[in-house]
Protein backbone atom coordinates (compact mmCIF):
# COMPACT_ATOMS: atom_id res chain seq x y z
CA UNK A 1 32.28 16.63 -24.09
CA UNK A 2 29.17 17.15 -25.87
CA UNK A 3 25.60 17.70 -23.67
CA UNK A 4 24.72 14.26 -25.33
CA UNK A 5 27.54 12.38 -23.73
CA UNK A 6 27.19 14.14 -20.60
CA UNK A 7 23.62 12.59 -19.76
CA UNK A 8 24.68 9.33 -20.80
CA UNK A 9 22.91 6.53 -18.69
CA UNK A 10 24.79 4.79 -16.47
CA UNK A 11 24.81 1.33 -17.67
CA UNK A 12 26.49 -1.15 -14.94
CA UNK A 13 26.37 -1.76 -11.62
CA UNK A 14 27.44 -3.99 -8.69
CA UNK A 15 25.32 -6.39 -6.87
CA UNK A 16 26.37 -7.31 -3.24
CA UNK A 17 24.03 -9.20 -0.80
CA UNK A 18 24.17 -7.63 2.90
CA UNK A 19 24.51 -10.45 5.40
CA UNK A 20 28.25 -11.85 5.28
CA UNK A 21 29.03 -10.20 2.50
CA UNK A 22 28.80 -6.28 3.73
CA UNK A 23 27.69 -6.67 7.26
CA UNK A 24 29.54 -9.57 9.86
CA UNK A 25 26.53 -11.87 10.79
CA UNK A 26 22.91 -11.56 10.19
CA UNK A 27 21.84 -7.47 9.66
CA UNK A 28 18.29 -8.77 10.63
CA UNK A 29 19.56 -10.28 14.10
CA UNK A 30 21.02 -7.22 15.36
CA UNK A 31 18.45 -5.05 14.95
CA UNK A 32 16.52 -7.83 16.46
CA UNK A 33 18.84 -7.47 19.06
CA UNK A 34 18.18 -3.44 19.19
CA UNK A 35 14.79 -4.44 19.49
CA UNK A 36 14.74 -6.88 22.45
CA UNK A 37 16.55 -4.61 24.47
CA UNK A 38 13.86 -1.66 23.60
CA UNK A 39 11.59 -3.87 25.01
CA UNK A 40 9.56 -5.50 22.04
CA UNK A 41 10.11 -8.74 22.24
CA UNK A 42 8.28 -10.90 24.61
CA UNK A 43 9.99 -13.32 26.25
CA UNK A 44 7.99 -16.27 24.08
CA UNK A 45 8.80 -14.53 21.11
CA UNK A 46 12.67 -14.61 21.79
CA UNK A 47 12.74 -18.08 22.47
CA UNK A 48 10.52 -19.21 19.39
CA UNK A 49 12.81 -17.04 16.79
CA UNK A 50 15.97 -17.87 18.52
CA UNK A 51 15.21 -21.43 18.15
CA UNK A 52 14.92 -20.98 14.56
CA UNK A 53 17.80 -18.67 14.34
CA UNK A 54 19.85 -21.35 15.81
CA UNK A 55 18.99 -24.17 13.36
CA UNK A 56 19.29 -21.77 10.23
CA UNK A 57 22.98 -20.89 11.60
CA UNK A 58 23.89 -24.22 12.64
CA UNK A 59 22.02 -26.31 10.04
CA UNK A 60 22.55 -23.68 6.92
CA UNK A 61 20.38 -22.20 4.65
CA UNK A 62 17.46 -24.03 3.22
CA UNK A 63 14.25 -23.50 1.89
CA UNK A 64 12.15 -24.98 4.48
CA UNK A 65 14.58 -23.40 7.17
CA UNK A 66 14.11 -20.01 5.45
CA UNK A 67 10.71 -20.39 5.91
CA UNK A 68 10.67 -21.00 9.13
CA UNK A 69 12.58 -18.18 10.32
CA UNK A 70 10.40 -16.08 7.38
CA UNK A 71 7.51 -17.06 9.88
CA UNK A 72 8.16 -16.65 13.17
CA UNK A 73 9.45 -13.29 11.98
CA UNK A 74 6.11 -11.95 10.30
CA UNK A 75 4.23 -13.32 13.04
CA UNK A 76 6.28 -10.89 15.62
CA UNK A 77 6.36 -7.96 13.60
CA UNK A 78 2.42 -7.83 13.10
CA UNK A 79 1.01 -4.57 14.31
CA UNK A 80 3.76 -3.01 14.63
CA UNK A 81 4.55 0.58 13.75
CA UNK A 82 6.54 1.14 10.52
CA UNK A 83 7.72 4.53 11.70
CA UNK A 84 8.85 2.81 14.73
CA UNK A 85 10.69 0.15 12.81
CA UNK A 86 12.53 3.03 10.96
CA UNK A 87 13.87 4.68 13.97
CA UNK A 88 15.21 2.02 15.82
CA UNK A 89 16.73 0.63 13.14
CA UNK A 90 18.55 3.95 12.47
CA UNK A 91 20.00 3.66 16.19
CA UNK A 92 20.93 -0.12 15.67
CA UNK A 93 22.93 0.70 12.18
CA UNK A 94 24.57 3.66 14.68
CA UNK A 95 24.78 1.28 17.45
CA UNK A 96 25.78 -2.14 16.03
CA UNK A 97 25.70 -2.26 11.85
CA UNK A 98 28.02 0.44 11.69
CA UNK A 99 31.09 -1.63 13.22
CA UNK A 100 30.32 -4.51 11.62
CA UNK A 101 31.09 -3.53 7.98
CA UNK A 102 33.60 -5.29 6.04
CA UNK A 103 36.18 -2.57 5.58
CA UNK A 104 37.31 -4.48 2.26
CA UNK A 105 33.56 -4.63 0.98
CA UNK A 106 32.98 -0.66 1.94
CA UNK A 107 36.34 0.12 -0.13
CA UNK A 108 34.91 -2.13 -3.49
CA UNK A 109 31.67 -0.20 -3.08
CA UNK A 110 33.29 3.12 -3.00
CA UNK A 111 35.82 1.84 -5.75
CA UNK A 112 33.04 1.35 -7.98
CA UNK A 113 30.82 4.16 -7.24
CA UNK A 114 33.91 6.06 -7.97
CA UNK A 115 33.75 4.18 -11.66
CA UNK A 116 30.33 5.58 -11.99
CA UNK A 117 28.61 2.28 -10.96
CA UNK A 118 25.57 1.83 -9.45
CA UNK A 119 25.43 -0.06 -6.37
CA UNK A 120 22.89 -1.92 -5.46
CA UNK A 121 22.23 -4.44 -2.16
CA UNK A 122 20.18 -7.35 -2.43
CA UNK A 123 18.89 -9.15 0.60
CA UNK A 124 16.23 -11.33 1.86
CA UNK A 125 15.88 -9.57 4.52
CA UNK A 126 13.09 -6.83 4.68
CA UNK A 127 14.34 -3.91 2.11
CA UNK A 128 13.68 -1.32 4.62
CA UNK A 129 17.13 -2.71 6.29
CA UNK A 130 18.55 -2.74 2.93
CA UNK A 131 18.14 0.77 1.80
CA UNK A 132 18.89 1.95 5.27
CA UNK A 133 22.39 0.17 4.93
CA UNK A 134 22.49 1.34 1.17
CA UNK A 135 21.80 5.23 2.13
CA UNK A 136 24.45 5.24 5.31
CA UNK A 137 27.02 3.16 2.39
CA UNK A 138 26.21 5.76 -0.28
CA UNK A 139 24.73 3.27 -2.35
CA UNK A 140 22.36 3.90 -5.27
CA UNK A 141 19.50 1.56 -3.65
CA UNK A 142 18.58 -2.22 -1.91
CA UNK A 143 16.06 -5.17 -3.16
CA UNK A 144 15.22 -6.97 -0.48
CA UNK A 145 11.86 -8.69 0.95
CA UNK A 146 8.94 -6.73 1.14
CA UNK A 147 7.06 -6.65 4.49
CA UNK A 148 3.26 -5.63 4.05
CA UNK A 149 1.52 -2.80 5.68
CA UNK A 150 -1.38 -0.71 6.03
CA UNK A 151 -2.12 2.52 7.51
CA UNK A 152 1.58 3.32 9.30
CA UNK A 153 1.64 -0.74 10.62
CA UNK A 154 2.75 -4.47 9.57
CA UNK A 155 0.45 -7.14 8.83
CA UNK A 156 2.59 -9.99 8.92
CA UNK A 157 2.42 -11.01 5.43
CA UNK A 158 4.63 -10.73 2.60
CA UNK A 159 4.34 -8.87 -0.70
CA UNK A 160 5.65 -11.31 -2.95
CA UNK A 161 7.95 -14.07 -1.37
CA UNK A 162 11.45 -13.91 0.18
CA UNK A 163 14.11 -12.19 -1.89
CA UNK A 164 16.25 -15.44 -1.44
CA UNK A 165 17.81 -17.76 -3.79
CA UNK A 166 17.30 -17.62 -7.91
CA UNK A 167 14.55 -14.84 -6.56
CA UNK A 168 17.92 -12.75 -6.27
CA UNK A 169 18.60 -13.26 -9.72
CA UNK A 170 14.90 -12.50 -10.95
CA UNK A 171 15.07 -9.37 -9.07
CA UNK A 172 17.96 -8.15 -10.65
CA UNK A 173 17.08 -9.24 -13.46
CA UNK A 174 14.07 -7.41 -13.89
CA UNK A 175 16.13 -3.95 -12.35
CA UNK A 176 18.64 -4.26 -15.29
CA UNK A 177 15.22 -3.98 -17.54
CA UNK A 178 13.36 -1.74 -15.81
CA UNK A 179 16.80 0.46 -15.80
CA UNK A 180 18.78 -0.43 -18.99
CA UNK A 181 21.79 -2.21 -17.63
CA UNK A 182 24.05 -4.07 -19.30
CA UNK A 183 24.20 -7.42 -17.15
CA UNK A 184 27.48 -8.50 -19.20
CA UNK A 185 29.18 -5.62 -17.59
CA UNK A 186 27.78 -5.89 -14.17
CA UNK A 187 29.38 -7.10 -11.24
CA UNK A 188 27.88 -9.28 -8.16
CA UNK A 189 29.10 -10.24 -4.59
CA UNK A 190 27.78 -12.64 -2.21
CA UNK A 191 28.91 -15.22 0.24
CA UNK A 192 26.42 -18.05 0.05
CA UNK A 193 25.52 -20.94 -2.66
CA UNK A 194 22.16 -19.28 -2.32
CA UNK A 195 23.74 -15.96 -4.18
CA UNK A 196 24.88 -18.03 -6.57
CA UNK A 197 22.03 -17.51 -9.43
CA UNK A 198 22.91 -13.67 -8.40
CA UNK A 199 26.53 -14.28 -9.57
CA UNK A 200 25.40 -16.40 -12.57
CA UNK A 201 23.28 -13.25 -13.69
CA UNK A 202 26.48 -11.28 -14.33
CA UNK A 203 29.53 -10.93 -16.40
CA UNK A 204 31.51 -10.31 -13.43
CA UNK A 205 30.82 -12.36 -10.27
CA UNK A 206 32.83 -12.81 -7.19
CA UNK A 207 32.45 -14.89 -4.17
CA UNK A 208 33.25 -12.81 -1.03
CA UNK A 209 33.73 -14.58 2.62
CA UNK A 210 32.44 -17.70 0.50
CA UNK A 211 30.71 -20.78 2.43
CA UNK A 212 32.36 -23.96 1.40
CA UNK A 213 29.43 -25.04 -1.16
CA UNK A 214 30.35 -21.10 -3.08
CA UNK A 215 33.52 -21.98 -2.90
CA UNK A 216 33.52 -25.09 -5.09
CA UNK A 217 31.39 -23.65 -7.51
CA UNK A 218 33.71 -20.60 -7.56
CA UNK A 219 36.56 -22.36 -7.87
CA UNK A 220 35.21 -24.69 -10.51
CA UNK A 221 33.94 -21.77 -13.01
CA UNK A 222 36.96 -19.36 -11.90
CA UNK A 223 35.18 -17.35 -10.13
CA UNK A 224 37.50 -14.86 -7.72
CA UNK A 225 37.11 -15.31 -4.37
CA UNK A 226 37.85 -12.86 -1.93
CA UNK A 227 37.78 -13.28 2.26
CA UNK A 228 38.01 -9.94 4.50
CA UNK A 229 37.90 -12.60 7.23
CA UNK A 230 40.80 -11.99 8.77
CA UNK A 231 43.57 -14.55 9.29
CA UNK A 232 40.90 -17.06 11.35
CA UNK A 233 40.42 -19.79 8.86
CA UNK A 234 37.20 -20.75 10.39
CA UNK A 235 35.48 -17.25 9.77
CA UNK A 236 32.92 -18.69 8.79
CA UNK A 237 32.11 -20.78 11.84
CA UNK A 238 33.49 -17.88 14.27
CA UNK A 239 30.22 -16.15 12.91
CA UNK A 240 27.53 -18.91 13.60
CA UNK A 241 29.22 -19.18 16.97
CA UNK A 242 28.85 -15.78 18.53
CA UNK A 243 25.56 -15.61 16.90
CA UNK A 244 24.68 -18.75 18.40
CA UNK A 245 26.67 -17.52 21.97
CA UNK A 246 24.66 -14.09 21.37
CA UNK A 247 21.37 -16.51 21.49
CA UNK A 248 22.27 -18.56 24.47
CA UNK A 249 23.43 -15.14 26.64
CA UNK A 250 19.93 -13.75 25.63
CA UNK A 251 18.22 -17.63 26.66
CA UNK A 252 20.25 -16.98 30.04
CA UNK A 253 19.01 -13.67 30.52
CA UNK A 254 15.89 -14.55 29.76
CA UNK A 255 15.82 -17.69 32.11
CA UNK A 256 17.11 -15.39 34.51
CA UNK A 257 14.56 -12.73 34.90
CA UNK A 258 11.71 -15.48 34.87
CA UNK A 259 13.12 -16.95 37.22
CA UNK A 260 13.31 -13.30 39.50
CA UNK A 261 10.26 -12.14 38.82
CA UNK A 262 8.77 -15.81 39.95
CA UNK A 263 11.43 -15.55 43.47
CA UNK A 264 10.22 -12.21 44.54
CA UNK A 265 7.29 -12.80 45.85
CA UNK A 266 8.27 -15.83 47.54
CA UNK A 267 11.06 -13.60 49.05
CA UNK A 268 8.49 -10.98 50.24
CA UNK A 269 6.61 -13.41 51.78
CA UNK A 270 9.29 -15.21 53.53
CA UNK A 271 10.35 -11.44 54.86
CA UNK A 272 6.41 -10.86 56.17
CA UNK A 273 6.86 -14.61 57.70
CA UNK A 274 10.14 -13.95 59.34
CA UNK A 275 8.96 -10.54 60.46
């Protein structure tokens, strides 16, 4: 093999969004999760983005719902230390992430890397949770949405807009130019109708633990379709239910602690009374 052939660019790659696709449930809500139990959240905060969590799992994915869960988000995160952000959401992958990977997804990542694809995630949520999940996967890198900051600390705005939608397939899109693939010979993975632009934007798409809306459209262009699901043939709605039991436990717990911290001194005053 001559030098020449040796250093020859690698020319396809595989696309897989994160949530449902690579991780079980929402990557972004567990390490939410990490972070309410460090202590982060306040108590208003939980209840305002669990309310939109709720309605974005039990309603679906659209753009105004996006949005709303894009806000309340931003509007947490503000101030917020970046090097902070990093570190906890190294335990939570650890913690959480780690035992939540599809083993079927982590053996076609590995089965192409072994081809000498790149792999690359592509997310809406913020890209720091992508590459983090792309470096502890082995993957080459992550798109995802772009959180801003300044000196070391969020802002809660956006640079750009949400990596969601046919802004998947612009993204990757403009990767394959910036990097000299070969979209024909790329493959893509997702799990939503909202990856579907992704999928279009390769020769070799596949829906993966598909929502019903994917798998119509996969079905009617041939797509494959894949589910590491397990033998539950509501998968799919097993997932929006513990996420949506996850919410209600955390409501409870919540509730619970108000409702403590408001008893106590009642109790210490009936004790002074009684005494």
């Amino acid at each position: 093999m001559t030098r020449q052939e040796q250093a020859a660019p690698v020319t396809v790659a595989a696309f897989f969004d994160v949530d449902n696709t690579v991780i079980r449930g929402a990557s972004a809500f567990h390490i939410a999760r990490g972070l309410k139990q460090r202590g982060y959240f306040r108590t208003r905060d939980i209840l305002r983005f669990g309310w939109e969590q709720v309605k974005y799992l039990v309603l679906g994915e659209s753009q105004e719902q996006m949005k709303a869960v894009r806000s309340e988000a931003l509007s947490i995160i503000k101030g917020w230390s970046v090097a902070e952000m990093a570190q906890i959401a190294e335990e939570v992958y650890d913690e959480i992430l780690a035992m939540r990977v599809f083993p079927e997804t982590k053996a076609l990542i590995d089965e192409h890397r072994a081809q000498g694809h790149q792999v690359w995630f592509v997310t809406a949520s913020p890209v720091e949770v992508g590459r983090l999940i792309a470096r502890r996967l082995r993957a080459t890198g992550a798109l995802g949405t772009v959180p801003e900051h300044k000196g070391g600390y969020y802002t809660g705005r956006l640079i750009g807009d949400l990596l969601h939608g046919e802004a998947k397939a612009v993204a990757v899109r403009e990767l394959a130019t910036r990097i000299d693939l070969k979209l024909d010979d790329c493959f893509a993975y997702g799990d939503s109708m909202n990856d579907a632009p992704m999928l279009s934007a390769v020769g070799h798409p596949c829906a993966i633990n598909p929502d019903s809306r994917l798998r119509r459209q996969a079905k009617r262009l041939g797509w494959p379709i894949q589910d590491f699901r397990g033998r539950n043939p509501n998968g799919r709605r097993s997932i929006v239910r513990a996420s949506v039991t996850g919410f209600v436990w955390i409501v409870i717990k919540v509730i619970r602690s108000i409702g403590h911290t408001l008893s106590s001194p009642l109790r210490a005053l009936k004790r002074k009374k009684d005494s």
